[in-house]
C-alpha atoms as a PDB file:
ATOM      1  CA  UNK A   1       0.000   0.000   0.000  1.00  0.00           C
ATOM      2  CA  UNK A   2       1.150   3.405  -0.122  1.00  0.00           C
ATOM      3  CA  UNK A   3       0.681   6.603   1.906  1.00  0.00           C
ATOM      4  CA  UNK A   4       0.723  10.342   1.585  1.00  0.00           C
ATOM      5  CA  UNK A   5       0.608  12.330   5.228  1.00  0.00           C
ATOM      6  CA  UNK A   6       0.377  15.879   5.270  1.00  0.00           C
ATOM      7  CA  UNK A   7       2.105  18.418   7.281  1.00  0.00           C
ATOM      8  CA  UNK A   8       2.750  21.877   8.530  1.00  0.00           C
ATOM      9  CA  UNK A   9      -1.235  23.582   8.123  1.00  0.00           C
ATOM     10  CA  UNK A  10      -2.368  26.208  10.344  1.00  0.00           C
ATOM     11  CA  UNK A  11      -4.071  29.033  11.437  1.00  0.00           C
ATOM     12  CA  UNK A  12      -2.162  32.481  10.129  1.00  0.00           C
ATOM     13  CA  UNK A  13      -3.083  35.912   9.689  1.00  0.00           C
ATOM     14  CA  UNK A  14      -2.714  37.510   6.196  1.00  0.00           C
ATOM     15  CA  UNK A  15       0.644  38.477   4.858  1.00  0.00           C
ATOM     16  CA  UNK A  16       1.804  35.351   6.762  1.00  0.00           C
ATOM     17  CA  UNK A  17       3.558  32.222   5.504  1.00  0.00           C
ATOM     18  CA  UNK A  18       3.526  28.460   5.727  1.00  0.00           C
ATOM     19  CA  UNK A  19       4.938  25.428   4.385  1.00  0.00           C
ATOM     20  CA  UNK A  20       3.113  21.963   3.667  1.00  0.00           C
ATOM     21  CA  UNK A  21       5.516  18.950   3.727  1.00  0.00           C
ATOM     22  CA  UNK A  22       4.141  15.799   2.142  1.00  0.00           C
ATOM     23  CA  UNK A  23       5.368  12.564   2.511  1.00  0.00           C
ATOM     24  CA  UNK A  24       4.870   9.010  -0.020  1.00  0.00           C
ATOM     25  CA  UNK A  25       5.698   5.862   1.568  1.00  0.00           C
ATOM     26  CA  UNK A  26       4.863   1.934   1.350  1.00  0.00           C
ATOM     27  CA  UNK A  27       5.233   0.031  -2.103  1.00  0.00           C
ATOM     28  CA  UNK A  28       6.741   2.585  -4.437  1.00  0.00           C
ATOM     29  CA  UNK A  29       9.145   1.740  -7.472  1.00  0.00           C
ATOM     30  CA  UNK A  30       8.521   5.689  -9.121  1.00  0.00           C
ATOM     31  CA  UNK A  31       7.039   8.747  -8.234  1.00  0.00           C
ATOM     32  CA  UNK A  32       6.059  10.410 -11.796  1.00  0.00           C
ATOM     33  CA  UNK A  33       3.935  13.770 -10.965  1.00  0.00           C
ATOM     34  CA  UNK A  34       3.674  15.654  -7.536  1.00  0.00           C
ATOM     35  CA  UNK A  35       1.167  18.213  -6.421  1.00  0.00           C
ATOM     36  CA  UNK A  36      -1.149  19.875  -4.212  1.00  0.00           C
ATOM     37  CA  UNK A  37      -4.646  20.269  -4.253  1.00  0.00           C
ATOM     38  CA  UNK A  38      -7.389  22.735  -2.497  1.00  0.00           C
ATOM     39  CA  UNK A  39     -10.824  22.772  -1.556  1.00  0.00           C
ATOM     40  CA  UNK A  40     -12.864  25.277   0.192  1.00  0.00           C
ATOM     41  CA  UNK A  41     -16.269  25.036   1.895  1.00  0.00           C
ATOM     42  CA  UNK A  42     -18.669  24.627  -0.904  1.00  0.00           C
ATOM     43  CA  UNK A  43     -15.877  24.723  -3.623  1.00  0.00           C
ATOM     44  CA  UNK A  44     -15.264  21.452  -6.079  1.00  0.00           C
ATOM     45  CA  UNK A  45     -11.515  20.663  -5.586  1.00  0.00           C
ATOM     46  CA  UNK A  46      -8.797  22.787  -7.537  1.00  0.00           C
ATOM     47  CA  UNK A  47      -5.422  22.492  -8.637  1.00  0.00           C
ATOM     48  CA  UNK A  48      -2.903  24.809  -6.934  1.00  0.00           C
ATOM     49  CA  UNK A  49       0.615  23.498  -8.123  1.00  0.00           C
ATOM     50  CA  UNK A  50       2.169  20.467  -9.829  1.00  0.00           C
ATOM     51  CA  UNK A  51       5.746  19.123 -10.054  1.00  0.00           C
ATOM     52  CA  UNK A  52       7.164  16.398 -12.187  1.00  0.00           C
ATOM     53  CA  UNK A  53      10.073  14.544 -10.828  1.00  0.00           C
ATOM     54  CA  UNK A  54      12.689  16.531 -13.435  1.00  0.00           C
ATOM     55  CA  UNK A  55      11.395  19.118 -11.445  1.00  0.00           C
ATOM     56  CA  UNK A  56       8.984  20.882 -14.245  1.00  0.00           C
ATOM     57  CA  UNK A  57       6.410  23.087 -12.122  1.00  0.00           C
ATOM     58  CA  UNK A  58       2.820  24.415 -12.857  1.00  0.00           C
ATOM     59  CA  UNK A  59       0.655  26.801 -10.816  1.00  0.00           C
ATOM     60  CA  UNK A  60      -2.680  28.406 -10.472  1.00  0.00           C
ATOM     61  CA  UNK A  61      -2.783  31.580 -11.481  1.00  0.00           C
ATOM     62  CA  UNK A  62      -4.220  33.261  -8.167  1.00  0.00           C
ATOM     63  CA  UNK A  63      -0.856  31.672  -6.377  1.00  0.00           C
ATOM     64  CA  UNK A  64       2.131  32.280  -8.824  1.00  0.00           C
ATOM     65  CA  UNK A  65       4.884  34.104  -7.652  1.00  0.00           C
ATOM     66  CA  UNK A  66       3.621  33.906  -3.779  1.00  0.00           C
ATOM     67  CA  UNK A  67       3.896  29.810  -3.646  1.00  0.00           C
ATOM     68  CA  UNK A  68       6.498  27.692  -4.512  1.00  0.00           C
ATOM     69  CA  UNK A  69       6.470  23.480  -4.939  1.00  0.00           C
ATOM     70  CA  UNK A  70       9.378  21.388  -4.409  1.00  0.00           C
ATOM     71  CA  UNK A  71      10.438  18.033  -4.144  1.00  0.00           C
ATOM     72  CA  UNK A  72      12.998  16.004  -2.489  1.00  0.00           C
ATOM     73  CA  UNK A  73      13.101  12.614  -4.871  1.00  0.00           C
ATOM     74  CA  UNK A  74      15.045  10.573  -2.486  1.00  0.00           C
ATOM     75  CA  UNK A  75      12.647  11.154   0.386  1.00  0.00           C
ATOM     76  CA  UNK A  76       9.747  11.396  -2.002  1.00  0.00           C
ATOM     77  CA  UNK A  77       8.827  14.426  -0.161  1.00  0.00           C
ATOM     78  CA  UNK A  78       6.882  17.615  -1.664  1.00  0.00           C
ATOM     79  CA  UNK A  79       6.744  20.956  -0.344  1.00  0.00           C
ATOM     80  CA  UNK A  80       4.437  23.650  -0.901  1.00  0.00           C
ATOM     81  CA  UNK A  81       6.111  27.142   0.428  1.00  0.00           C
ATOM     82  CA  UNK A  82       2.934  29.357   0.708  1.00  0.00           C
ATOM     83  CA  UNK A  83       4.274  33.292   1.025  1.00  0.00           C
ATOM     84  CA  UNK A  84       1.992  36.743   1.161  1.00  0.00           C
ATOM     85  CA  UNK A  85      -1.183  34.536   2.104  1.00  0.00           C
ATOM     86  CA  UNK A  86      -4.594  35.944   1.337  1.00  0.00           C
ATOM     87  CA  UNK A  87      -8.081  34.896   3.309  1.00  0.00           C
ATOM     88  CA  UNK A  88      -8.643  33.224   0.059  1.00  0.00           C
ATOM     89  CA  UNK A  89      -6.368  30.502   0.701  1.00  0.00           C
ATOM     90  CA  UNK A  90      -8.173  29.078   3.197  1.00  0.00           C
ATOM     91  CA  UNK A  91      -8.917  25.559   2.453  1.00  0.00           C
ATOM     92  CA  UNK A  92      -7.872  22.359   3.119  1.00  0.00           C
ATOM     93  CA  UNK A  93      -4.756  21.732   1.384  1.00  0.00           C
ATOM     94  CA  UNK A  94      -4.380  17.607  -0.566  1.00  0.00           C
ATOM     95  CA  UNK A  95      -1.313  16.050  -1.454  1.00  0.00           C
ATOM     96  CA  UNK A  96      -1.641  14.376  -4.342  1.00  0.00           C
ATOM     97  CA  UNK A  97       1.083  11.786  -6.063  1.00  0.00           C
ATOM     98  CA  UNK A  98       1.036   9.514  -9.618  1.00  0.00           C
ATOM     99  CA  UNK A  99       2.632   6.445  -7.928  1.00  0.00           C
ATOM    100  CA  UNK A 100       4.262   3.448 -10.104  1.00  0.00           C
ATOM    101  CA  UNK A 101       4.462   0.460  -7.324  1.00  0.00           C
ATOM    102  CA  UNK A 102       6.150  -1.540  -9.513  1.00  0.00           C
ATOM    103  CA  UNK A 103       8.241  -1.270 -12.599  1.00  0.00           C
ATOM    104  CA  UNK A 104       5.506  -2.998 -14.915  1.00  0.00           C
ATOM    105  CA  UNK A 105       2.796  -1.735 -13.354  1.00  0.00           C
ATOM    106  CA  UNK A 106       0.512   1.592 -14.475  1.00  0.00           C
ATOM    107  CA  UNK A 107       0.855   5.159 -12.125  1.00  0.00           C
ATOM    108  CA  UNK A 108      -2.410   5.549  -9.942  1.00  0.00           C
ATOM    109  CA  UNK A 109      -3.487   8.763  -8.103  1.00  0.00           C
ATOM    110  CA  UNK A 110      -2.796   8.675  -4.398  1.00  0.00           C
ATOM    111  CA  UNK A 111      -3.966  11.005  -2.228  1.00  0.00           C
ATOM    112  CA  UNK A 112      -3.196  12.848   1.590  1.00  0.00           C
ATOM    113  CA  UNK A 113      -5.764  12.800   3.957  1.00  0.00           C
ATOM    114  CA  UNK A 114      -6.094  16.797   3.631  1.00  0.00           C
ATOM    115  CA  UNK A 115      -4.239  19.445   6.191  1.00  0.00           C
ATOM    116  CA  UNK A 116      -6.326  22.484   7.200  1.00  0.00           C
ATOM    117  CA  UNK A 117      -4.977  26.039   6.257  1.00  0.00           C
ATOM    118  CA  UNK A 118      -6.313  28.831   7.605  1.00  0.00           C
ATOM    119  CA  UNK A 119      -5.401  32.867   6.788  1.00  0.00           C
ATOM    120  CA  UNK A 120      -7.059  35.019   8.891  1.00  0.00           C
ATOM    121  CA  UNK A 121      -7.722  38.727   7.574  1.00  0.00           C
END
């Protein structure tokens, strides 16, 4: 089996920072794609940034330039550095990883069990 837990959400006022850690382990051979995912109350679930494992990165729109994703391949770790935070960004935050368990086998979607985050205004 494999498992994504979540990290490092909180409560923090506007203009604050924060950084998500999210870690993969169990039965992996390859971790292709990385990311993280929000939803807010009442919201369907959004994209908020993706990273490949050459390190190729993708973001919303609303959070370029004040997040950053990374990834640590030999921990198979992401990281989601979350800068200038807006009340907006409240939602709980999904880790979300295309897992290969084996070498012949095809990726699946795994997911965190969701971390709260919180900006207050």
């Amino acid at each position: 089996q494999v498992q994504l837990v979540e990290s490092g959400g909180g409560l923090v006022q506007a203009g604050g920072s924060l950084r998500l850690s999210c870690a993969a382990s169990g039965s992996i051979f390859s971790i292709n794609g990385m990311g993280w995912y929000r939803q807010a109350p009442g919201k369907q679930r959004e994209l908020v940034a993706t990273i490949t494992s050459g390190g190729t990165t993708n973001y919303q729109d609303s959070v370029r330039g004040r997040f950053t994703i990374s990834r640590d391949n030999a921990k198979n770790t992401v990281y989601l550095q979350m800068n200038s935070l807006k009340p907006e960004d409240t939602a709980v935050y999904y880790c979300n990883a295309k897992v290969r368990k084996y070498s012949w086998s095809p990726e699946y979607d795994y997911w965190g069990q969701g971390t709260q985050v919180t900006v207050s205004s």
